[in-house]
PDB file of N, CA and C in Angstrom:
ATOM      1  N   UNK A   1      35.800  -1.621  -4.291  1.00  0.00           N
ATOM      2  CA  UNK A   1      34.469  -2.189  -4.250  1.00  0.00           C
ATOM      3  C   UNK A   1      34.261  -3.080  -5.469  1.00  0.00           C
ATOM      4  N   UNK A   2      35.337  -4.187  -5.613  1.00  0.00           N
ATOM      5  CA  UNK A   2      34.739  -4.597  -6.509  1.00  0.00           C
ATOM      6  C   UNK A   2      33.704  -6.129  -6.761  1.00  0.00           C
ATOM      7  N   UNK A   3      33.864  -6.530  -5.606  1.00  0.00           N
ATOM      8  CA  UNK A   3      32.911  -7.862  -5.320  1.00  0.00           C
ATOM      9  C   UNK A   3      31.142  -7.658  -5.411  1.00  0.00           C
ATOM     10  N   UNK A   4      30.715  -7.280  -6.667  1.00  0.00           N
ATOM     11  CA  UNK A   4      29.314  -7.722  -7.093  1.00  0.00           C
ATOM     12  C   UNK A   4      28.676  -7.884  -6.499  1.00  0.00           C
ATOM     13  N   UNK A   5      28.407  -8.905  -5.094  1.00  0.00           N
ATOM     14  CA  UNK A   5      27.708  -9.617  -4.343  1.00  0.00           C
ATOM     15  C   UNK A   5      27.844  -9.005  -2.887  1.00  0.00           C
ATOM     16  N   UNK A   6      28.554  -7.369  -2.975  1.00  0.00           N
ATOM     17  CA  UNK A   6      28.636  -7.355  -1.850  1.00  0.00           C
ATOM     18  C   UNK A   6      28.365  -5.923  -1.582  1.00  0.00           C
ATOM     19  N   UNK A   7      27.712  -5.618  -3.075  1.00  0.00           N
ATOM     20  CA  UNK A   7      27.450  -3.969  -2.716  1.00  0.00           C
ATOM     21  C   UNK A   7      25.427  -4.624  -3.243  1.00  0.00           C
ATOM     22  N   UNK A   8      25.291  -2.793  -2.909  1.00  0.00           N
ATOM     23  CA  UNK A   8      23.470  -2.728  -3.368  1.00  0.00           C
ATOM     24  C   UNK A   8      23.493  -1.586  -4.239  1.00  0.00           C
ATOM     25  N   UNK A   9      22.800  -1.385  -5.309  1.00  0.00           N
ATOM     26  CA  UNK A   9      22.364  -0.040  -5.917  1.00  0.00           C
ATOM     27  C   UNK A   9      21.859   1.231  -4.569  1.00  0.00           C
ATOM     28  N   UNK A  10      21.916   2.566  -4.384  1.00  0.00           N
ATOM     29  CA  UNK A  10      22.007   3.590  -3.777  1.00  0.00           C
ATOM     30  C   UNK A  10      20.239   3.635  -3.711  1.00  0.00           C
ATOM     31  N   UNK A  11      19.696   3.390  -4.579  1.00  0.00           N
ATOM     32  CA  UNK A  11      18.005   2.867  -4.171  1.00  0.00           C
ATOM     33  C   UNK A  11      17.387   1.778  -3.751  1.00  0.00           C
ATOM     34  N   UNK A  12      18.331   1.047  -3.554  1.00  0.00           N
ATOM     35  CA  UNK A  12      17.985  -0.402  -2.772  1.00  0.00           C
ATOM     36  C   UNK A  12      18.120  -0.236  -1.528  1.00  0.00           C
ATOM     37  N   UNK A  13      19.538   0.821  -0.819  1.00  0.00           N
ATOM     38  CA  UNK A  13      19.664   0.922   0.142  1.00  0.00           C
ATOM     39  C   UNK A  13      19.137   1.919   0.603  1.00  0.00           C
ATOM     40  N   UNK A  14      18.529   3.086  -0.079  1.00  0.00           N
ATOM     41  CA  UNK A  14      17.357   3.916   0.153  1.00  0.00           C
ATOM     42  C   UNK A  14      16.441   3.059   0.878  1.00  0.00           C
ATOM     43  N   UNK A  15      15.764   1.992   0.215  1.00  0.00           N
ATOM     44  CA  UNK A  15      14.632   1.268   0.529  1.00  0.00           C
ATOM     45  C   UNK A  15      14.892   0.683   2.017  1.00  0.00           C
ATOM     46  N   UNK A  16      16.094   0.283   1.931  1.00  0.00           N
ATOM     47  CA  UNK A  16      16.429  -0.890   3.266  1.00  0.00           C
ATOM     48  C   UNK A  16      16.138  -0.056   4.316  1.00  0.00           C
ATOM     49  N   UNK A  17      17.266   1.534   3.884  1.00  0.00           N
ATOM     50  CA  UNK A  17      17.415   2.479   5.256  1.00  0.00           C
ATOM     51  C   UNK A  17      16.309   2.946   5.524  1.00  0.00           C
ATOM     52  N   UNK A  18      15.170   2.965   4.926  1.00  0.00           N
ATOM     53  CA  UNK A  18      14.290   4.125   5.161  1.00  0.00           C
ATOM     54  C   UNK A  18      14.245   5.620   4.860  1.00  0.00           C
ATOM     55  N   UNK A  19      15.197   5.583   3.734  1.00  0.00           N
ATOM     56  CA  UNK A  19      15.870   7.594   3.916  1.00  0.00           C
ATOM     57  C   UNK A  19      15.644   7.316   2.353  1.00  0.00           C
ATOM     58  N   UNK A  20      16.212   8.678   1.710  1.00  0.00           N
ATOM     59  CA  UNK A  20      15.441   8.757   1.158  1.00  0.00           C
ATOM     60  C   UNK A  20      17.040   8.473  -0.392  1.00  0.00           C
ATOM     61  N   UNK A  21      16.961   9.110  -1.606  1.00  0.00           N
ATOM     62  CA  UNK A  21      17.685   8.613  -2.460  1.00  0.00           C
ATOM     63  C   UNK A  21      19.380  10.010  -2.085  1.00  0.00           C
ATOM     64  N   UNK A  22      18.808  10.970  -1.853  1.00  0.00           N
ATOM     65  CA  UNK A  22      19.710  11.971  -1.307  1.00  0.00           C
ATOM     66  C   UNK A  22      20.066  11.621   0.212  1.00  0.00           C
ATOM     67  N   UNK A  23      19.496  11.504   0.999  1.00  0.00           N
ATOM     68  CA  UNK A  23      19.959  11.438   2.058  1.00  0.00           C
ATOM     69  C   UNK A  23      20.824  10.409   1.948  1.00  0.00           C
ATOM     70  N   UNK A  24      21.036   8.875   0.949  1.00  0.00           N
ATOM     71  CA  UNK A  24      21.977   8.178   0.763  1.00  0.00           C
ATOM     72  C   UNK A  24      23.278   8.904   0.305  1.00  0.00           C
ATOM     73  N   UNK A  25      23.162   9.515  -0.486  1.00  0.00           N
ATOM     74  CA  UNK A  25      23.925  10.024  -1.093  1.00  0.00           C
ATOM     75  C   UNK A  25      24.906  10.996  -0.197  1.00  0.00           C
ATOM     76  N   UNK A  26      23.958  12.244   0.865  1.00  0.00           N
ATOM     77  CA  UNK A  26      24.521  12.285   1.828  1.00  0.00           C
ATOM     78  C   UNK A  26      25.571  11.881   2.600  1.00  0.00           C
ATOM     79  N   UNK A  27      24.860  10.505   2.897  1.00  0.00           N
ATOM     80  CA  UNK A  27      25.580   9.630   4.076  1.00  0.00           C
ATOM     81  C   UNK A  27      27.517   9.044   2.908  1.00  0.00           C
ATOM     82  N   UNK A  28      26.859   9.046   1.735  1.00  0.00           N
ATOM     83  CA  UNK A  28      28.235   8.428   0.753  1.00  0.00           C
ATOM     84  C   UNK A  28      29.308   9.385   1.255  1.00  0.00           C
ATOM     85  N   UNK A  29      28.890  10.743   0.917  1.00  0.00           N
ATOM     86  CA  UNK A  29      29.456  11.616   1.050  1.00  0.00           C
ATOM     87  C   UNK A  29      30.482  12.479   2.254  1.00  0.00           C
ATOM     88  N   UNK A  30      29.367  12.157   2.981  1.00  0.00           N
ATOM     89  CA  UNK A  30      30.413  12.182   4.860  1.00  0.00           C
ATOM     90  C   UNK A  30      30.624  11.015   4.964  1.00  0.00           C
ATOM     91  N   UNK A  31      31.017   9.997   4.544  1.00  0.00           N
ATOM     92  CA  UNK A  31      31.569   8.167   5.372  1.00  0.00           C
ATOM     93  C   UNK A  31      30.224   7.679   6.112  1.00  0.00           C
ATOM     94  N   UNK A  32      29.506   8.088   6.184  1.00  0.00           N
ATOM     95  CA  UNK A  32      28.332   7.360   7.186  1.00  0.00           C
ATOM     96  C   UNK A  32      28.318   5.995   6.451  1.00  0.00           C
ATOM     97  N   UNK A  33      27.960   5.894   5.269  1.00  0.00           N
ATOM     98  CA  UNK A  33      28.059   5.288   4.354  1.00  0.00           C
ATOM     99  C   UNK A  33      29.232   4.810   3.621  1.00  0.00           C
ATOM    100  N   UNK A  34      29.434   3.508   2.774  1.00  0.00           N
ATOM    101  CA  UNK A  34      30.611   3.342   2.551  1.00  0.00           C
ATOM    102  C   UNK A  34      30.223   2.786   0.635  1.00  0.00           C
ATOM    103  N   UNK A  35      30.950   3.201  -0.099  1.00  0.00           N
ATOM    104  CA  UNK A  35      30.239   3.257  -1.369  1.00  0.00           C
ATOM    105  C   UNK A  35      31.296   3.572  -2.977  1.00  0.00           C
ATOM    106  N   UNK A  36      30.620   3.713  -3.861  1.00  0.00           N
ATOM    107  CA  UNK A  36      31.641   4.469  -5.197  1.00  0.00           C
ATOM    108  C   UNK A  36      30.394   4.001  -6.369  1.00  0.00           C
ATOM    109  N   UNK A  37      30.907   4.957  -7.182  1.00  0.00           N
ATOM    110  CA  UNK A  37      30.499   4.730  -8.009  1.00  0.00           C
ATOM    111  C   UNK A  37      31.127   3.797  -9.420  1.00  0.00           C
ATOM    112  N   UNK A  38      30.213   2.778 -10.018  1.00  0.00           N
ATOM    113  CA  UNK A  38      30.268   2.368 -10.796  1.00  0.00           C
ATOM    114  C   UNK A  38      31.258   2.626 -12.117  1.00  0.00           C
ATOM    115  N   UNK A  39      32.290   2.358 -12.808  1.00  0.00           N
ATOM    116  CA  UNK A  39      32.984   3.570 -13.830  1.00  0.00           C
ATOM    117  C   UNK A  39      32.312   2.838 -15.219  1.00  0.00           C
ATOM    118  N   UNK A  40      32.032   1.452 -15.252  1.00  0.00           N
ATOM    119  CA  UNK A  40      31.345   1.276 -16.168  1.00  0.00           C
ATOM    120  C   UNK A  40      29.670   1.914 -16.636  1.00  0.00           C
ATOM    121  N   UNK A  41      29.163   1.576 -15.805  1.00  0.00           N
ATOM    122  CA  UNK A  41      27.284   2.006 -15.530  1.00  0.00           C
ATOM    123  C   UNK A  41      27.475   3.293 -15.404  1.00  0.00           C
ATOM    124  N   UNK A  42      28.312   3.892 -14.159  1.00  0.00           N
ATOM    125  CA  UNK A  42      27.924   5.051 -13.680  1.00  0.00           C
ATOM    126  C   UNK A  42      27.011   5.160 -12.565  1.00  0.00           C
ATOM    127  N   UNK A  43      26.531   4.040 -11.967  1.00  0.00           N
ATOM    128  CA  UNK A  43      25.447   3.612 -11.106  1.00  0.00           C
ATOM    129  C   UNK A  43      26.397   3.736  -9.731  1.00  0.00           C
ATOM    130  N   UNK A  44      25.350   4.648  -8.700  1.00  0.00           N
ATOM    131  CA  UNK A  44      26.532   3.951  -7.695  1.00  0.00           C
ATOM    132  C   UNK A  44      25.846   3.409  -6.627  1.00  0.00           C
ATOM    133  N   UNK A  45      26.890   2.715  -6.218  1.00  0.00           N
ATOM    134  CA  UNK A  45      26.688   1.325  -5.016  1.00  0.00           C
ATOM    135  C   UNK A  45      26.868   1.564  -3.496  1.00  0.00           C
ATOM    136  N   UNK A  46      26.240   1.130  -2.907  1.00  0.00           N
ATOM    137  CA  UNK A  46      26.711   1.332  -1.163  1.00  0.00           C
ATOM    138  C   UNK A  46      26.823  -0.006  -1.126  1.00  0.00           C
ATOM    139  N   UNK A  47      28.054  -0.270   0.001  1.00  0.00           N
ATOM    140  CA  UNK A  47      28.111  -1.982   0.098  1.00  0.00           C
ATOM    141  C   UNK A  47      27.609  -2.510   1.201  1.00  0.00           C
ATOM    142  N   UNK A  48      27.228  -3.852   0.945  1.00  0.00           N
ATOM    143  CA  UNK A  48      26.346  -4.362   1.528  1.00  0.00           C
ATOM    144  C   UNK A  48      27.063  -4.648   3.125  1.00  0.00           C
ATOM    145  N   UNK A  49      27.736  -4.283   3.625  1.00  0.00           N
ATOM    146  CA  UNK A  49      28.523  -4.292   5.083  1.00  0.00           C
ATOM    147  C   UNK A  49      28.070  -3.079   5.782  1.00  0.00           C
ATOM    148  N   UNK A  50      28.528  -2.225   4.557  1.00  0.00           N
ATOM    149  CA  UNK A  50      27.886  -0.541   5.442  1.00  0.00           C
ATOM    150  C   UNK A  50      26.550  -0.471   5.513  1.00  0.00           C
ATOM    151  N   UNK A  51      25.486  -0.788   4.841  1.00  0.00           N
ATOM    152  CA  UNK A  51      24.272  -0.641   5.029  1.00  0.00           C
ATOM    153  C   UNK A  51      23.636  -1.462   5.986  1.00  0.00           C
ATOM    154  N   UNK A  52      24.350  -2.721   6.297  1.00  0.00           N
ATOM    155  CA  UNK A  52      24.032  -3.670   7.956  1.00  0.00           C
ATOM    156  C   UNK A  52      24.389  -2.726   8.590  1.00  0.00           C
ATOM    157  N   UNK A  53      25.632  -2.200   9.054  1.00  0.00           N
ATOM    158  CA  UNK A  53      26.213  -1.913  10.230  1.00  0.00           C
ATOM    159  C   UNK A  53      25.434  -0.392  10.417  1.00  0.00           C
ATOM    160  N   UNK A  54      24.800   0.540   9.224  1.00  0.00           N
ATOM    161  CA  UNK A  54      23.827   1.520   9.486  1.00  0.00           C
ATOM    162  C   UNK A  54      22.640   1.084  10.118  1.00  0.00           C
ATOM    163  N   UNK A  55      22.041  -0.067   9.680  1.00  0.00           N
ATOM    164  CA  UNK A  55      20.816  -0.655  10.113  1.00  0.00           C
ATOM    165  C   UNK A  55      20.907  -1.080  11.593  1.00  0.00           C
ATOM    166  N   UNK A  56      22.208  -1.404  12.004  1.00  0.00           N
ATOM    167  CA  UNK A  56      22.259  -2.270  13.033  1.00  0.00           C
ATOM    168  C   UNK A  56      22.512  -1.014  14.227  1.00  0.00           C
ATOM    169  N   UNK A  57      23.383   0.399  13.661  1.00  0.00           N
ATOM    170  CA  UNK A  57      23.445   1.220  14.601  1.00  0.00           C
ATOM    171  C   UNK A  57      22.301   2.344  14.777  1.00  0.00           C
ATOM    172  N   UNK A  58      21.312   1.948  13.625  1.00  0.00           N
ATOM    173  CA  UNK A  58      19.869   2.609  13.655  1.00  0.00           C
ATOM    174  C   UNK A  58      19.184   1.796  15.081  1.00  0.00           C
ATOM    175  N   UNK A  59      18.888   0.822  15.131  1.00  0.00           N
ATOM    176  CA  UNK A  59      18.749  -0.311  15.577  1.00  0.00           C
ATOM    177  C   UNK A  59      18.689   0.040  17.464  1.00  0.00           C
ATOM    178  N   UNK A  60      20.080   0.185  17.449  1.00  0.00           N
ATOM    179  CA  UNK A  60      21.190   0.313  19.076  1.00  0.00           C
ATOM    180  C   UNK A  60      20.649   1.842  19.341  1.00  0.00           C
ATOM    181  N   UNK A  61      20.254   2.650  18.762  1.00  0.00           N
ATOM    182  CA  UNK A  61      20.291   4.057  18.967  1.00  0.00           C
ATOM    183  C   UNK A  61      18.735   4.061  19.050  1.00  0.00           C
ATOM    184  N   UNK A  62      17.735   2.990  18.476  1.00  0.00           N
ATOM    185  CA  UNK A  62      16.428   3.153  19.381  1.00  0.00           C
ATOM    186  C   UNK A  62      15.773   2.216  20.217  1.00  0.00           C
ATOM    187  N   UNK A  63      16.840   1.338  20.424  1.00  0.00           N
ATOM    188  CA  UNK A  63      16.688   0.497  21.779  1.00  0.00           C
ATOM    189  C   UNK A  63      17.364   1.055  23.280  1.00  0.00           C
ATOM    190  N   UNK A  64      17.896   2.253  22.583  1.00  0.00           N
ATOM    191  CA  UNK A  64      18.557   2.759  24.174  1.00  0.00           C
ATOM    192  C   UNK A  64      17.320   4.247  24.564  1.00  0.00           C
TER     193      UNK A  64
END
């Protein structure tokens, strides 16, 4: 994960998903999510691919 521009902070994508700062963390944790943590900061990131393709299968799962 190292392209900058292609992850979000784990409370940004809180915000996007609607869930909450654990339930991200959660999702890191079983693959729902796709992510790492930071080794400089310590901050960790979900990338910005996995958090579309959550949004998008949030999405498909309440249009059916």
């Amino acid at each position: 994960m190292d392209d900058l521009d292609n992850r979000v902070l784990v409370q940004e994508a809180a915000i996007e998903l609607g869930l909450s700062r654990e339930s991200v963390m959660r999702r890191l944790a079983t693959d729902e999510l796709e992510g790492a943590k930071d080794r400089l900061s310590g901050r960790w990131y979900v990338t910005r691919e996995s958090v579309d393709r959550y949004l998008a299968q949030q999405q498909a799962a309440a249009a059916s």
